[in-house]
N, C-alpha and C. Protein backbone atom coordinates (compact mmCIF):
# COMPACT_ATOMS: atom_id res chain seq x y z
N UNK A 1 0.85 -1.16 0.00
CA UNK A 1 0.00 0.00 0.00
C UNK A 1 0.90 1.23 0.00
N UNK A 2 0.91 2.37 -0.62
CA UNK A 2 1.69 3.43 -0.98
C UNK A 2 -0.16 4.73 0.15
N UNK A 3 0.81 5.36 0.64
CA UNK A 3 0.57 6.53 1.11
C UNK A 3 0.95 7.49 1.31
N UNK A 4 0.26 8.50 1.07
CA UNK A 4 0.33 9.71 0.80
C UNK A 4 -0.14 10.74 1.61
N UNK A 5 0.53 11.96 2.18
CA UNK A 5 -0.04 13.07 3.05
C UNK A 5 0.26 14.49 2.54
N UNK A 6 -0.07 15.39 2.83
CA UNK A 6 0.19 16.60 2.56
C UNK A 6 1.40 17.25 3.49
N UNK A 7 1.09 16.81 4.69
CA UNK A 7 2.49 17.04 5.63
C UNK A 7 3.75 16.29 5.00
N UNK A 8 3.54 15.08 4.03
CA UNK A 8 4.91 14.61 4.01
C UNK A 8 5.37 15.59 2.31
N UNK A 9 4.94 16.36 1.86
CA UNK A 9 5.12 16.77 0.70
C UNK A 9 5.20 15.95 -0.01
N UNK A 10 6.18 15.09 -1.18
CA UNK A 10 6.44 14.60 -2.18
C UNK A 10 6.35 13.35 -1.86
N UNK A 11 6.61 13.19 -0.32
CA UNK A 11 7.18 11.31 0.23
C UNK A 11 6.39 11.06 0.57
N UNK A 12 6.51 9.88 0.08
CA UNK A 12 5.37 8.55 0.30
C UNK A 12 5.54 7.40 1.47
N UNK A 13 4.41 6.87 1.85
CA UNK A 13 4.79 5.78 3.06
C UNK A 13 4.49 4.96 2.58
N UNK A 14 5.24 3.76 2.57
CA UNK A 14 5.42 2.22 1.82
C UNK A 14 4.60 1.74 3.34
N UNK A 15 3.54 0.74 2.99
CA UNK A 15 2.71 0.23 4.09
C UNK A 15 2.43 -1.10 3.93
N UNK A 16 1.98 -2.22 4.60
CA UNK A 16 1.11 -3.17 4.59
C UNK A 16 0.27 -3.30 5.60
N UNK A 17 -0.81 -3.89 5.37
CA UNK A 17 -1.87 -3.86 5.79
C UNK A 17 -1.49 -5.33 7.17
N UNK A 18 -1.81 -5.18 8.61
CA UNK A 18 -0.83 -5.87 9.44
C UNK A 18 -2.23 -6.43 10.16
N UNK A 19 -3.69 -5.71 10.20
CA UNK A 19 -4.62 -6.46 10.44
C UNK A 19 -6.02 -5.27 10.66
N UNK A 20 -7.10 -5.77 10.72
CA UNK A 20 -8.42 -5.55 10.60
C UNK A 20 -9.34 -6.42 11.62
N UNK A 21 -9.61 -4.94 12.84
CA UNK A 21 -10.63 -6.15 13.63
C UNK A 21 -11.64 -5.03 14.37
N UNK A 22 -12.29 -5.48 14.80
CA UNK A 22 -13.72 -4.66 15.49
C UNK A 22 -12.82 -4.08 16.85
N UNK A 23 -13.34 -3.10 17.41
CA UNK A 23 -12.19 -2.58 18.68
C UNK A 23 -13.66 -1.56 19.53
N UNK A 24 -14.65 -1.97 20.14
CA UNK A 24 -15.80 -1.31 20.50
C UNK A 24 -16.76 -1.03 19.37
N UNK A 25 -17.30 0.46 19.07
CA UNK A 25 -17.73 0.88 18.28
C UNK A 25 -17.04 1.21 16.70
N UNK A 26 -15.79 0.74 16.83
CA UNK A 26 -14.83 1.22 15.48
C UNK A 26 -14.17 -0.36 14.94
N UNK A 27 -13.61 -0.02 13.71
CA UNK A 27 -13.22 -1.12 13.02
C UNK A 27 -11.81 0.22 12.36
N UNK A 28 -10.99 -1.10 13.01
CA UNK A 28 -9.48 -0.37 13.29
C UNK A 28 -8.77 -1.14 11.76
N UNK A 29 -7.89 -0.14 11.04
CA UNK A 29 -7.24 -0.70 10.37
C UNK A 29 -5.75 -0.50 10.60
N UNK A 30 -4.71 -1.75 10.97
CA UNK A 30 -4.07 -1.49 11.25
C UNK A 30 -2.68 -1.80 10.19
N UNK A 31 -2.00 -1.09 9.49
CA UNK A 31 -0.77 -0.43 9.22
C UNK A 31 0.25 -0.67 9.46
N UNK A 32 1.31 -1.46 9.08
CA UNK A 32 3.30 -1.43 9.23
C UNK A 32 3.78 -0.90 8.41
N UNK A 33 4.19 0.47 8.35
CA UNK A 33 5.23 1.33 7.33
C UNK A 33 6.35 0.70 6.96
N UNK A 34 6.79 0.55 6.43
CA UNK A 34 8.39 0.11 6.03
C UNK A 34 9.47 1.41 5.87
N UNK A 35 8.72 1.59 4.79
CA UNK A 35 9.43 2.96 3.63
C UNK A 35 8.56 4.61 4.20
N UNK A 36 9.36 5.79 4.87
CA UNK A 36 10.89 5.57 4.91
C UNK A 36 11.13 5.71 6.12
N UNK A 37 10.12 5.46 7.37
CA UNK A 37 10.20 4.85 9.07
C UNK A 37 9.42 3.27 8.95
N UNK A 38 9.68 2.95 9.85
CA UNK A 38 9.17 1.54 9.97
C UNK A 38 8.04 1.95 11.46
N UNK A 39 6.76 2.70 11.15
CA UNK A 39 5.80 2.78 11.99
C UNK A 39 4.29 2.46 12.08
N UNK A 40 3.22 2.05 13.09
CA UNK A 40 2.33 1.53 13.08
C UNK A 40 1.16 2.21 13.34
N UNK A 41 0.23 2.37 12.30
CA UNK A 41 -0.57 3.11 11.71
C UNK A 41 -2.12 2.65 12.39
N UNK A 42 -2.69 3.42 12.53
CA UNK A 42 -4.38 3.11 13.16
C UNK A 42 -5.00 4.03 12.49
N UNK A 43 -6.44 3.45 11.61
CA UNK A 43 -7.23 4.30 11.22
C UNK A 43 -8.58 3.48 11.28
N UNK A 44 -9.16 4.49 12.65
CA UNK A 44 -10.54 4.31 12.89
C UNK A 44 -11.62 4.08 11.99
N UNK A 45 -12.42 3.22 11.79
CA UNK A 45 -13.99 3.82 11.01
C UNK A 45 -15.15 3.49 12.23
N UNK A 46 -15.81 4.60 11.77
CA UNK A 46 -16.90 4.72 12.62
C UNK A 46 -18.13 4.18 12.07
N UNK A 47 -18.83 3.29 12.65
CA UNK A 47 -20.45 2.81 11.82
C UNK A 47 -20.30 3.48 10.84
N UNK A 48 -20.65 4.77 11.02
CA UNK A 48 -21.20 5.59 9.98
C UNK A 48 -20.86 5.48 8.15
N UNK A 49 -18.82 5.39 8.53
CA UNK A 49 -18.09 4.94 7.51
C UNK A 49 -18.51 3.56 6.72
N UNK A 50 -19.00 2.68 7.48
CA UNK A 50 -18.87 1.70 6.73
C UNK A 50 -19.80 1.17 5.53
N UNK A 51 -20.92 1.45 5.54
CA UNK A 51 -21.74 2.02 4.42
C UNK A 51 -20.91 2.25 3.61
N UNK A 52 -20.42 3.15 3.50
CA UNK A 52 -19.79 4.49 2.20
C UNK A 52 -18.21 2.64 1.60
N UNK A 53 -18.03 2.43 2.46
CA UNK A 53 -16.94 1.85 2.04
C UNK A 53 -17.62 0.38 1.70
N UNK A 54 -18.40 0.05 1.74
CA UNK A 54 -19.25 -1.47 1.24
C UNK A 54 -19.65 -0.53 0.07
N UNK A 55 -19.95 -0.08 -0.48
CA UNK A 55 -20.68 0.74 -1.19
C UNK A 55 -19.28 1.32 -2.23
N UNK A 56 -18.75 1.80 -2.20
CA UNK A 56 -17.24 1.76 -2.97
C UNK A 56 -16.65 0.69 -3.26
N UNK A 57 -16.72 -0.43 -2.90
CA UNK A 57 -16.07 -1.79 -3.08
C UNK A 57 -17.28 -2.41 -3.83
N UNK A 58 -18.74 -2.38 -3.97
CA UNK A 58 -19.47 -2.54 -4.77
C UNK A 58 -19.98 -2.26 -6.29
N UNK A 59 -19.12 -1.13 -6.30
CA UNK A 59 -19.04 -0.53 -7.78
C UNK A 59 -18.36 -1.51 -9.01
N UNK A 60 -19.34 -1.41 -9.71
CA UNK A 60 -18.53 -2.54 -10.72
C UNK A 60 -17.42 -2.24 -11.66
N UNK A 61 -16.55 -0.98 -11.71
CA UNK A 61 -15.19 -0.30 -12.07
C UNK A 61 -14.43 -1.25 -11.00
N UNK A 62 -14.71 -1.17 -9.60
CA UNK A 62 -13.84 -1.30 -8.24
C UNK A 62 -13.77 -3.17 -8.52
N UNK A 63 -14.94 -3.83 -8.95
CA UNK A 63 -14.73 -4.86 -8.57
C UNK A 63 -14.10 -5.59 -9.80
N UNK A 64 -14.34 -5.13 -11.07
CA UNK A 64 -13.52 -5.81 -11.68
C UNK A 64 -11.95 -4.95 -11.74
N UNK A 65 -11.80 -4.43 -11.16
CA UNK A 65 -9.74 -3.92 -10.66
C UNK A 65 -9.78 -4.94 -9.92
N UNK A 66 -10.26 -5.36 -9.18
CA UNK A 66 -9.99 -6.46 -7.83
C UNK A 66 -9.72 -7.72 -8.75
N UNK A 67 -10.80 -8.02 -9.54
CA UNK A 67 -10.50 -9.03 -10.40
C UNK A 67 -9.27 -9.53 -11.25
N UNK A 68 -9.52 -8.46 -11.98
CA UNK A 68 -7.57 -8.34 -12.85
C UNK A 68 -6.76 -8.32 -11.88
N UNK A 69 -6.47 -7.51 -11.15
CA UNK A 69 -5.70 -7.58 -10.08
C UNK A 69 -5.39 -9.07 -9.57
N UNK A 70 -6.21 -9.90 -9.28
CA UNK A 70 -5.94 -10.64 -8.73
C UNK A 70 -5.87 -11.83 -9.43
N UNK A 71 -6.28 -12.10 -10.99
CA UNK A 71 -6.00 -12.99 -11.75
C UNK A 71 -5.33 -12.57 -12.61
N UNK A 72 -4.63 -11.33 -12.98
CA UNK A 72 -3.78 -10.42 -13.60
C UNK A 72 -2.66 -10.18 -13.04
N UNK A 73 -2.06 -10.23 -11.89
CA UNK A 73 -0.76 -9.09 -11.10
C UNK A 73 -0.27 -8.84 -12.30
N UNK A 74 0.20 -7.18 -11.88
CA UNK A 74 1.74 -6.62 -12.67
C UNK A 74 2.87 -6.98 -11.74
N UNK A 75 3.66 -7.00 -12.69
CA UNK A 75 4.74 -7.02 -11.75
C UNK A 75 5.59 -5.93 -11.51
N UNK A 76 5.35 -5.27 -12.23
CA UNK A 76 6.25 -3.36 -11.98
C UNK A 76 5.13 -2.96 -12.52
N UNK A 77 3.75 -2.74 -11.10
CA UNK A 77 2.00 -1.74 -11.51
C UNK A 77 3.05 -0.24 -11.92
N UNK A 78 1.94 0.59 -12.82
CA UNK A 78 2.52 1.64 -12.83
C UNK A 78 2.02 2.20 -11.69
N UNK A 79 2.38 3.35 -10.97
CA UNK A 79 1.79 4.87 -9.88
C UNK A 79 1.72 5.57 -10.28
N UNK A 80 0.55 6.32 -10.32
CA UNK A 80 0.16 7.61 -10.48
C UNK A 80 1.41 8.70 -9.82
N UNK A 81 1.61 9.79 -10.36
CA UNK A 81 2.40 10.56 -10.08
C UNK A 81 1.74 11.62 -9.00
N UNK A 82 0.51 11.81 -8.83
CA UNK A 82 -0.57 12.43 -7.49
C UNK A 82 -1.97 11.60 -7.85
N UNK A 83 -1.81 11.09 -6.49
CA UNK A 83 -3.40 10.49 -5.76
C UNK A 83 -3.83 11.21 -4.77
């Protein structure tokens, strides 16, 4: 996963995804940076979010990327130069 902030200007955070679980009212996604600290990332969703994100993963653009993607890999994907 490649991330991106406005505080980091140009640099990007090299990530993987380290786990996903219910934590009270929120569903925590949790984050291992590699590139260019090696730090551990939490990003809350609230009920509210999760709608909007079942609902983005339902789109049929989104689901066939998932598809190729996953019966397709690149092996050098290109990146967008701003996301």
């Amino acid at each position: 996963m490649i991330a991106r902030s406005t505080g980091l200007g140009k640099n990007k955070l090299i990530a993987n995804i380290s786990d996903l679980k219910p934590e009270g009212d929120l569903l925590i996604l949790h984050l291992e940076t590699t590139e260019p600290q090696g730090w551990h990332l939490r990003a809350a969703m609230q009920v509210q979010d999760i709608p909007a994100l079942i609902k983005g993963f339902m789109k049929p653009s989104i689901i066939l990327f998932i598809i190729r993607c996953i019966l397709f890999p690149k092996r050098n994907p290109k990146e967008p130069e701003e996301f």
